[in-house]
C-alpha atoms as a PDB file:
ATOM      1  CA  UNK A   1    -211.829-140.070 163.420  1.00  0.00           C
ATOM      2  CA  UNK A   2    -210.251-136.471 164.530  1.00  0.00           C
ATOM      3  CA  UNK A   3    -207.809-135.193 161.322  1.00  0.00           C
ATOM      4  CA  UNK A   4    -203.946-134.632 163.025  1.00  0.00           C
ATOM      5  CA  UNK A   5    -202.287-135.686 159.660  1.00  0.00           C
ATOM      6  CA  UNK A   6    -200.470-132.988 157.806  1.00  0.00           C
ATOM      7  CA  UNK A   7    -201.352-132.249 154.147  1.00  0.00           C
ATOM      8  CA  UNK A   8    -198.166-133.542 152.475  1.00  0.00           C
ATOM      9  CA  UNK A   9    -196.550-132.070 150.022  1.00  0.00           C
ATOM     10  CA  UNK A  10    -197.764-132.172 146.040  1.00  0.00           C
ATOM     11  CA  UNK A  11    -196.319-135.679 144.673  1.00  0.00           C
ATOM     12  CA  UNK A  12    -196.020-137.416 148.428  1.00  0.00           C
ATOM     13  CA  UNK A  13    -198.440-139.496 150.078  1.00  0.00           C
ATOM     14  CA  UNK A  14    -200.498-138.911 153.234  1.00  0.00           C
ATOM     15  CA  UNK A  15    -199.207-140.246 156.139  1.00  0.00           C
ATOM     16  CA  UNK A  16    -201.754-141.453 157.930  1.00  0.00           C
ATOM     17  CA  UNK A  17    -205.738-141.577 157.023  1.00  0.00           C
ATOM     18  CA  UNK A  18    -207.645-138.577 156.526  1.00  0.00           C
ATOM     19  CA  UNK A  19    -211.524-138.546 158.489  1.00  0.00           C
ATOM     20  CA  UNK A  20    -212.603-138.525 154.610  1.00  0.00           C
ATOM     21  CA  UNK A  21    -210.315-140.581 152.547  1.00  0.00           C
ATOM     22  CA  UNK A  22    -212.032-144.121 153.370  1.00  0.00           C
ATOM     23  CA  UNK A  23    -215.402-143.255 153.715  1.00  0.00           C
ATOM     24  CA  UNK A  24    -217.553-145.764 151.523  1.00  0.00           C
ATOM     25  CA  UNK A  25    -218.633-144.131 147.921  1.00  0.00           C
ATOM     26  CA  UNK A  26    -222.241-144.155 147.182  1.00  0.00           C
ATOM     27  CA  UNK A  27    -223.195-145.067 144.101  1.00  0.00           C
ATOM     28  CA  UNK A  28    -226.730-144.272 142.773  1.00  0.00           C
ATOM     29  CA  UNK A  29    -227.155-141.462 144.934  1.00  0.00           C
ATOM     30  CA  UNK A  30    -228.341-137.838 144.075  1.00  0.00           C
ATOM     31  CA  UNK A  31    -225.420-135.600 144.529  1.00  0.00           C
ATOM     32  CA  UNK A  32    -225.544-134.150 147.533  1.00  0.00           C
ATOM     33  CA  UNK A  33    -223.219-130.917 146.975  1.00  0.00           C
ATOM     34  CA  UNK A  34    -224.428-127.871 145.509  1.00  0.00           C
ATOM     35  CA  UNK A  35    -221.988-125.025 143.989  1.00  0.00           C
ATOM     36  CA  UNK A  36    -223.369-121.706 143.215  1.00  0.00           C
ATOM     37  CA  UNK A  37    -220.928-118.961 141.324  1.00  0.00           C
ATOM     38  CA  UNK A  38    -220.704-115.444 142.941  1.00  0.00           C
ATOM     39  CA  UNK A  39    -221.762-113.690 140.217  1.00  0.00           C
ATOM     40  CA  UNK A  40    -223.262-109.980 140.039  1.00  0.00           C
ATOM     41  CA  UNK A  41    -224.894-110.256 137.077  1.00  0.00           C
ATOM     42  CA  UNK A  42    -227.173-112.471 139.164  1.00  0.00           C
ATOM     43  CA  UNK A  43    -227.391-109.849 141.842  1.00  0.00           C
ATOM     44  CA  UNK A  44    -230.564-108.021 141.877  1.00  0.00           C
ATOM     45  CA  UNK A  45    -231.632-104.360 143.818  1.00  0.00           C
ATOM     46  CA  UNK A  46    -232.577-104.559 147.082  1.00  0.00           C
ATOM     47  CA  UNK A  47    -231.808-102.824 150.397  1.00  0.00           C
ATOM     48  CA  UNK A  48    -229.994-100.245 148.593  1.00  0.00           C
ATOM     49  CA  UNK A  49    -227.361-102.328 147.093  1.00  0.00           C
ATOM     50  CA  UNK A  50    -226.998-105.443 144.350  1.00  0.00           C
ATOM     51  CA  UNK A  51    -227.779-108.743 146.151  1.00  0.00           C
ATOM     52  CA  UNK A  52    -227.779-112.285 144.932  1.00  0.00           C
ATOM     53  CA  UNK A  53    -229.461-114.845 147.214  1.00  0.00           C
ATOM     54  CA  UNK A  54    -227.391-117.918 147.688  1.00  0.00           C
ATOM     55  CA  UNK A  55    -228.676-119.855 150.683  1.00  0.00           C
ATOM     56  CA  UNK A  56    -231.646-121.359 151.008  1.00  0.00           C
ATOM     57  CA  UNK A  57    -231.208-122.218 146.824  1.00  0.00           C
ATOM     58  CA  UNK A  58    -234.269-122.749 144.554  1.00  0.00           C
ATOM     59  CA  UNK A  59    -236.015-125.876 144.684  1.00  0.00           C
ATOM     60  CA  UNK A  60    -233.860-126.484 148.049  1.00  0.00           C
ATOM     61  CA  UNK A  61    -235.057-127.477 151.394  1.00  0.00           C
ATOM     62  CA  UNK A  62    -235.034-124.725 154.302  1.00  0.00           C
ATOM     63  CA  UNK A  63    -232.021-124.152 155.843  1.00  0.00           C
ATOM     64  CA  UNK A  64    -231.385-122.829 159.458  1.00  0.00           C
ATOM     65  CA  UNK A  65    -229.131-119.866 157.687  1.00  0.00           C
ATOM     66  CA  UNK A  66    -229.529-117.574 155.033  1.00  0.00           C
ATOM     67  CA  UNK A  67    -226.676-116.065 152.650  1.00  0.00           C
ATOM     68  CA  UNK A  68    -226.756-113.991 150.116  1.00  0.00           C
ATOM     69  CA  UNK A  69    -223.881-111.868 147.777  1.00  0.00           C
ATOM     70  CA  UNK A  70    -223.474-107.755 148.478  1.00  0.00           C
ATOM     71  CA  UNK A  71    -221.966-105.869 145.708  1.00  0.00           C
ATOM     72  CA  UNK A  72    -221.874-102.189 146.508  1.00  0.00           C
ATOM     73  CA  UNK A  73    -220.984 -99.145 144.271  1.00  0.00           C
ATOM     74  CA  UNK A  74    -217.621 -97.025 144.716  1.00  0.00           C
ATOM     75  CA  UNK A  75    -219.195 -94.291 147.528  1.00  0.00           C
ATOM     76  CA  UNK A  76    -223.139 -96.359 147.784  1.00  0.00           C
ATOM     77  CA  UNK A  77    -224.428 -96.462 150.882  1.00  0.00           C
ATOM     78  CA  UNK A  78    -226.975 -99.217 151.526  1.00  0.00           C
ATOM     79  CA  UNK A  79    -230.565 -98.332 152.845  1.00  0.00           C
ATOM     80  CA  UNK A  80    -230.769 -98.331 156.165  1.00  0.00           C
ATOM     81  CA  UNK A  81    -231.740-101.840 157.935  1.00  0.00           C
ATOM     82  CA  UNK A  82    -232.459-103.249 161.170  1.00  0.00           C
ATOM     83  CA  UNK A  83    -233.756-106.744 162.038  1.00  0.00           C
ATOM     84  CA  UNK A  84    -234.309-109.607 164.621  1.00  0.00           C
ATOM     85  CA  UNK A  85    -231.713-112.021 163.416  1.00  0.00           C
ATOM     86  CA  UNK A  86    -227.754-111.690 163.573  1.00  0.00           C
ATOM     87  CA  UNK A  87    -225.729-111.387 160.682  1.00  0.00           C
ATOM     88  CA  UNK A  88    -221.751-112.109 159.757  1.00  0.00           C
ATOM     89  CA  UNK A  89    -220.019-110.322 157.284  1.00  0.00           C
ATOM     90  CA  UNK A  90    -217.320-111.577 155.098  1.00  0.00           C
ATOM     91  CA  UNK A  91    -215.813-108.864 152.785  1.00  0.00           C
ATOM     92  CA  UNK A  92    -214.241-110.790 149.655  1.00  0.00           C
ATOM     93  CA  UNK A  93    -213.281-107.337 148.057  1.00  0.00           C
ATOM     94  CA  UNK A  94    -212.897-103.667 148.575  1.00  0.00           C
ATOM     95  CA  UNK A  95    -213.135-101.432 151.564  1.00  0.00           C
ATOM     96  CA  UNK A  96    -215.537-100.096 153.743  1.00  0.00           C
ATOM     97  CA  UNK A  97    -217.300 -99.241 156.844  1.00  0.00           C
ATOM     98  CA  UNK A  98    -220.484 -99.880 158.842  1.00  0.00           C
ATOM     99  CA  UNK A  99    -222.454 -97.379 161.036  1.00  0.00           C
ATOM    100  CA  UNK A 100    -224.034 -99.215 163.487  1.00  0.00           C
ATOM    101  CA  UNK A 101    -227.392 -97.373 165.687  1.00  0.00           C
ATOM    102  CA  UNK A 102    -225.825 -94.431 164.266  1.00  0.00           C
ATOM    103  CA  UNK A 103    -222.690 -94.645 165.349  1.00  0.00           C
ATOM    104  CA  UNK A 104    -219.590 -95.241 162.783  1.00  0.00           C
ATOM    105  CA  UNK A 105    -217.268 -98.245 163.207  1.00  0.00           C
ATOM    106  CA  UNK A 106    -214.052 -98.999 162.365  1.00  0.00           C
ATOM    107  CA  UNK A 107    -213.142 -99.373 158.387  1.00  0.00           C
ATOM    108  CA  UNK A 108    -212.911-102.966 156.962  1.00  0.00           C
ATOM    109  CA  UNK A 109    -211.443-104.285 153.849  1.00  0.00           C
ATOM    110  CA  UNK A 110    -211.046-107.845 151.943  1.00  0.00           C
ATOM    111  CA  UNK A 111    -210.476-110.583 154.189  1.00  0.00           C
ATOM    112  CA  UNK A 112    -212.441-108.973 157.120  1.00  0.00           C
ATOM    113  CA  UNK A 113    -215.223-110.278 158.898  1.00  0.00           C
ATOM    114  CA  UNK A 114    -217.767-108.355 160.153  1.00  0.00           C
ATOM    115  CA  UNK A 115    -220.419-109.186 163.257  1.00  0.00           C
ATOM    116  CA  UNK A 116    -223.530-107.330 162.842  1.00  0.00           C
ATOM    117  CA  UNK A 117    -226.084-108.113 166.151  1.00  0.00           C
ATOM    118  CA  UNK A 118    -229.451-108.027 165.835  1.00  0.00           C
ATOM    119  CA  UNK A 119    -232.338-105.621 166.620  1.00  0.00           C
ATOM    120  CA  UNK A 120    -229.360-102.482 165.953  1.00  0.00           C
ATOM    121  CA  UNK A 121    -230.003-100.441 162.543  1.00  0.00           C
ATOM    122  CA  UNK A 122    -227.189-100.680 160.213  1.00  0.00           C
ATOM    123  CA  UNK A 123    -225.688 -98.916 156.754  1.00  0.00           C
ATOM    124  CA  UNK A 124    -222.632-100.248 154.887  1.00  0.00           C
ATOM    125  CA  UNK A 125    -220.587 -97.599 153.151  1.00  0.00           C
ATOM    126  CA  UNK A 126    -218.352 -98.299 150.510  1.00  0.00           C
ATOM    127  CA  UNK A 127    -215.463 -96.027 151.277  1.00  0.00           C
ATOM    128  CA  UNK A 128    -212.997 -97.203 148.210  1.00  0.00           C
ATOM    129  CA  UNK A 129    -213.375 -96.506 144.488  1.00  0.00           C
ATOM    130  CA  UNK A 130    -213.974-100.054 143.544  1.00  0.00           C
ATOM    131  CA  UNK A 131    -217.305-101.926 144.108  1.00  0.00           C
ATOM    132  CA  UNK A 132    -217.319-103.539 147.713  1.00  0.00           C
ATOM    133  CA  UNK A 133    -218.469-106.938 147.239  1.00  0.00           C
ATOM    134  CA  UNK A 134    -219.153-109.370 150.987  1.00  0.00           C
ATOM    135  CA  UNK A 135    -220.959-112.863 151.800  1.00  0.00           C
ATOM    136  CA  UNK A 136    -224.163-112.106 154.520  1.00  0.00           C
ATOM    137  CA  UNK A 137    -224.594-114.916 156.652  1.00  0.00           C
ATOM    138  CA  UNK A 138    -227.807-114.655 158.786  1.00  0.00           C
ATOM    139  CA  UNK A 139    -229.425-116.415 160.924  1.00  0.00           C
ATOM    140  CA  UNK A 140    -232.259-117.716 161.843  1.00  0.00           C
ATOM    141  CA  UNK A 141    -233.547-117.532 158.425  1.00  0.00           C
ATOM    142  CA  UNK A 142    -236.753-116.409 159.032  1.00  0.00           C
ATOM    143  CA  UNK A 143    -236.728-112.957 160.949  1.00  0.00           C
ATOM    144  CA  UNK A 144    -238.967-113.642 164.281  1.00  0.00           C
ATOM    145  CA  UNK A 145    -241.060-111.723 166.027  1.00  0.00           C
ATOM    146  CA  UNK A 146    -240.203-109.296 168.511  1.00  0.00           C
ATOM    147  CA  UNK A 147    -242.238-109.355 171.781  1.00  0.00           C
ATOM    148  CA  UNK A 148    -244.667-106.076 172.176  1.00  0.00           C
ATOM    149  CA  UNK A 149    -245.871-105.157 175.580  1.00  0.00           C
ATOM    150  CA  UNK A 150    -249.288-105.360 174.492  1.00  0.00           C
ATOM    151  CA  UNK A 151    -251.976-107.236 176.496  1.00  0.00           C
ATOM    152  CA  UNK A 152    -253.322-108.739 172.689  1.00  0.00           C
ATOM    153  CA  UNK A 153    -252.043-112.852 173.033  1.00  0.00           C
ATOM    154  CA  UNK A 154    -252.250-112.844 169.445  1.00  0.00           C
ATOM    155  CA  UNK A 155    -249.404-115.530 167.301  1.00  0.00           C
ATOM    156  CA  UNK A 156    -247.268-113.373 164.943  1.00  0.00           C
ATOM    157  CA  UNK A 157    -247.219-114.773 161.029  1.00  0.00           C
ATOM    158  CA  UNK A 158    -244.727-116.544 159.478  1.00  0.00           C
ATOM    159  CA  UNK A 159    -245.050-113.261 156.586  1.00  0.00           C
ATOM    160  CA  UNK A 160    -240.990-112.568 158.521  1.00  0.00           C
ATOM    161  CA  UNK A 161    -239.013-110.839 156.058  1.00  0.00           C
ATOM    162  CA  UNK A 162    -235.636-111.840 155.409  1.00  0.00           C
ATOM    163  CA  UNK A 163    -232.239-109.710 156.419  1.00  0.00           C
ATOM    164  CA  UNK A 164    -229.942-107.432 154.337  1.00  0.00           C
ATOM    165  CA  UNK A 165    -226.665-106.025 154.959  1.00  0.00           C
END
């Protein structure tokens, strides 16, 4: 059922059915939402920058996406990265700017959303003097291979490293 109800004020009642409301509750059932806290004491080095992986979890089945949590140092630049899967930005806080096959893009702040496409190197500079912190979407999860104009009809691995800001 599509949702065209308004959310009614606190207090009121809804006026018509939301596509949730009356679904049937399961009881018995392993919970089937996780929640994970941004947190960058979690965060560990890599790619130049503090990262905490969020997406796919531990002990969690494999996922189509990856995400993980950027935290960035007033003036860091993160190491230089390039890779065969696209990536989306979304800068919770702080201010900053991407250079992009070495050219420099526009700045970005909190609230933004950047669109990094694959296969183009990439270096996020925090351009503020508090820590620029962002959620990286990417996709697929596992980085695949990129054709070679070799004659040699041999299978890449599955050894794909995974993407960074």
């Amino acid at each position: 059922m599509p949702f065209t109800a308004p959310i009614p004020p606190p207090g009121e009642q809804p006026l018509a059915p939301t596509p949730y409301r009356d679904l049937a509750e399961t009881t018995g059932a392993a919970a089937m939402a996780n929640r994970f806290r941004i947190d960058r004491s979690s965060a560990t080095e890599e790619f130049g920058l503090a990262c905490q992986r969020l997406i796919p979890w531990a002990g969690g089945e494999e996922t189509p996406v990856g995400a993980m949590a950027c935290f960035l140092r007033p003036g860091g630049d993160s190491d230089p990265d390039c890779h065969n899967q696209d990536e989306v930005m979304i800068i919770l806080a702080g201010s900053g700017a991407v250079t992009l096959d070495g050219g420099l893009e526009p700045p970005f702040r909190a609230g933004d959303v950047v669109v990094l496409p694959r296969n183009q190197e990439h270096v996020v500079h925090n351009t503020g003097d508090t820590e620029l912190s962002w959620i990286s979407l990417y996709w697929p999860l596992r980085e695949p291979a990129l054709p070679t104009d070799s004659t040699d009809d041999t299978e890449s691995t599955d050894e794909n490293e995974e993407v960074a800001a």
